[in-house]
Protein backbone atom coordinates (compact mmCIF):
# COMPACT_ATOMS: atom_id res chain seq x y z
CA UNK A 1 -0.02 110.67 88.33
CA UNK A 2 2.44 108.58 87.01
CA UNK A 3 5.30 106.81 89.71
CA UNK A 4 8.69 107.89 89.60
CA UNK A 5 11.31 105.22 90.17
CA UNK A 6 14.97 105.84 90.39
CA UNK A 7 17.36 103.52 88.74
CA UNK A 8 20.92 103.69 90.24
CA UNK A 9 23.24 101.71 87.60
CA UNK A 10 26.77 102.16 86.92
CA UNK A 11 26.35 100.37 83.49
CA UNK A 12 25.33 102.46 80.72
CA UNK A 13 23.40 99.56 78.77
CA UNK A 14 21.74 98.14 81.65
CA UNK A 15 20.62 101.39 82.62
CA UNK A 16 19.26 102.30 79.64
CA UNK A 17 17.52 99.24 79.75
CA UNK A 18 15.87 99.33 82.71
CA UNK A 19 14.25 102.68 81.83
CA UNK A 20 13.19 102.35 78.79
CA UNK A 21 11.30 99.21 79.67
CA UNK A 22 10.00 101.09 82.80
CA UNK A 23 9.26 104.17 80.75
CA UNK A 24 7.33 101.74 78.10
CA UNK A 25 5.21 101.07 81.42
CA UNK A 26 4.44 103.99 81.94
CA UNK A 27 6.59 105.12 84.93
CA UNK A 28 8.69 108.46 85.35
CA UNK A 29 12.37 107.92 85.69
CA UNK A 30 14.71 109.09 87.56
CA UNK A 31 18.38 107.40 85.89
CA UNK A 32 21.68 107.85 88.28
CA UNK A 33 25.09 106.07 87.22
CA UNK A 34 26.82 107.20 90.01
CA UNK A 35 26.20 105.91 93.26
CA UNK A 36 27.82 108.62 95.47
CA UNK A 37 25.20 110.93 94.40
CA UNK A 38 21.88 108.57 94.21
CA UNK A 39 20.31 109.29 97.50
CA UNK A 40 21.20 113.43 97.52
CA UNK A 41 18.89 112.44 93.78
CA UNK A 42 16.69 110.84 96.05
CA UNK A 43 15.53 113.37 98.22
CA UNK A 44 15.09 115.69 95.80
CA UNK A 45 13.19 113.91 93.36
CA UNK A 46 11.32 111.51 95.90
CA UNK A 47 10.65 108.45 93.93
CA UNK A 48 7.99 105.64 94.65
CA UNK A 49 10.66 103.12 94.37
CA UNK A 50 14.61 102.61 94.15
CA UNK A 51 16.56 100.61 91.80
CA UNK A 52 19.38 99.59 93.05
CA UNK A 53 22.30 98.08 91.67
CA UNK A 54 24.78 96.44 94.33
CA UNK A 55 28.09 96.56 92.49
CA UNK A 56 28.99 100.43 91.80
CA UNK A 57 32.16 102.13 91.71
CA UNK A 58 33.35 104.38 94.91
CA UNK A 59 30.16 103.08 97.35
CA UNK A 60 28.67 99.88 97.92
CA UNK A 61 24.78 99.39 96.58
CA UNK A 62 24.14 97.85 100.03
CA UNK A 63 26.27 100.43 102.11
CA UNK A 64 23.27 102.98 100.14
CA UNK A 65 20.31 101.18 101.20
CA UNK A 66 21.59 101.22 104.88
CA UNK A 67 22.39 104.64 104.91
CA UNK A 68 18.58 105.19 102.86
CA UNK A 69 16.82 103.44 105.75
CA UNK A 70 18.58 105.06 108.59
CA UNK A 71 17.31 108.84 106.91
CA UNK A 72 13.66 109.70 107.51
CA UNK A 73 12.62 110.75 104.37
CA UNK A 74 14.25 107.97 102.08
CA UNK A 75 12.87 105.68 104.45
CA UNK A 76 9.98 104.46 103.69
CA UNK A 77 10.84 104.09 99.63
CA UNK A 78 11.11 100.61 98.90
CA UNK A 79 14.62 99.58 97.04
CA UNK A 80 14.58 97.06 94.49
CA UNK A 81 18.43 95.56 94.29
CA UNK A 82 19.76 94.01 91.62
CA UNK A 83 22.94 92.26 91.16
CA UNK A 84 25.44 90.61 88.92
CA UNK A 85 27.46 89.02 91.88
CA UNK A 86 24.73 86.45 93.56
CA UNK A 87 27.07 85.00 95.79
CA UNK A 88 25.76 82.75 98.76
CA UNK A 89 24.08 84.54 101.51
CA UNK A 90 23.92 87.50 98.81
CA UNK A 91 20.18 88.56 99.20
CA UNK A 92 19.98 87.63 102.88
CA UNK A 93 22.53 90.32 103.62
CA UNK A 94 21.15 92.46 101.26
CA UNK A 95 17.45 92.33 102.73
CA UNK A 96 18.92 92.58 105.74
CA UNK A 97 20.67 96.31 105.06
CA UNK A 98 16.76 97.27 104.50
CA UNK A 99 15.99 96.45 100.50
CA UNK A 100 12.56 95.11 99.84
CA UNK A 101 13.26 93.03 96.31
CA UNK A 102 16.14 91.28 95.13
CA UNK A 103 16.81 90.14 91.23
CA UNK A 104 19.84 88.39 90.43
CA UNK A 105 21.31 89.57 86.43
CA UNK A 106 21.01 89.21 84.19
CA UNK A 107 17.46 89.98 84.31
CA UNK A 108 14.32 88.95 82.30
CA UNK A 109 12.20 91.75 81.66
CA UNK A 110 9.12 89.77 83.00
CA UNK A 111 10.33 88.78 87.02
CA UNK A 112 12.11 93.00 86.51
CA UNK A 113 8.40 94.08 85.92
CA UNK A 114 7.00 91.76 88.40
CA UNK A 115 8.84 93.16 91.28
CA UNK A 116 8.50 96.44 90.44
CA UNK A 117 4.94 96.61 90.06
CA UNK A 118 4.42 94.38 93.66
CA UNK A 119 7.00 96.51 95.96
CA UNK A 120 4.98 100.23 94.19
CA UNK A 121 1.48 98.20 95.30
CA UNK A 122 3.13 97.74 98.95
């Protein structure tokens, strides 16, 4: 059975992007560009892993991932966050609200791959 990874992205191309390359791996996809809705998505479709981007419109990408790790059933599924804005002491407060990867954009598709396939092994 394949894994199903949700990608929450604002940006249409990037998006796009991310599952096609995950879809060329293999993986089911879950796409969300709207962050308000990504973790009511979540529980319902219960992915292996969660792509998150930090900068959406309305909610915060990190304000998400808290919220995520204080429910019990979103938990224990691993978020990936990516970001355009890698600011000093980015990724430290990041990891800190709970996320288990962090990928500064633009991304290659290699280091993308890389930390998907090591946080779905975890």
């Amino acid at each position: 059975m394949a894994k199903r990874i949700l990608v929450v992205e604002d940006n249409d191309l990037n998006r796009k992007l991310f599952c096609d390359v995950l879809r060329a791996q293999g993986y089911e996809v879950e796409p969300v560009a709207e962050g308000d809705t990504a973790l009511q998505i979540a529980r319902e479709v219960r992915p292996d892993l969660i792509i998150m981007d930090i900068q959406l419109p309305k909610v915060s990408g990190v304000d998400l991932i808290e919220e995520a790790k204080r429910d019990l059933e979103l938990a224990p599924i691993p978020v990936l966050a990516v970001t355009a804005y890698a600011g000093k002491g980015d990724e430290e407060r990041i990891r800190e609200a709970g996320a288990a990867g962090y990928l500064a954009k633009p991304i290659s598709i290699m280091p993308f791959m890389n930390a998907v396939k090591e946080l779905l092994r975890a």
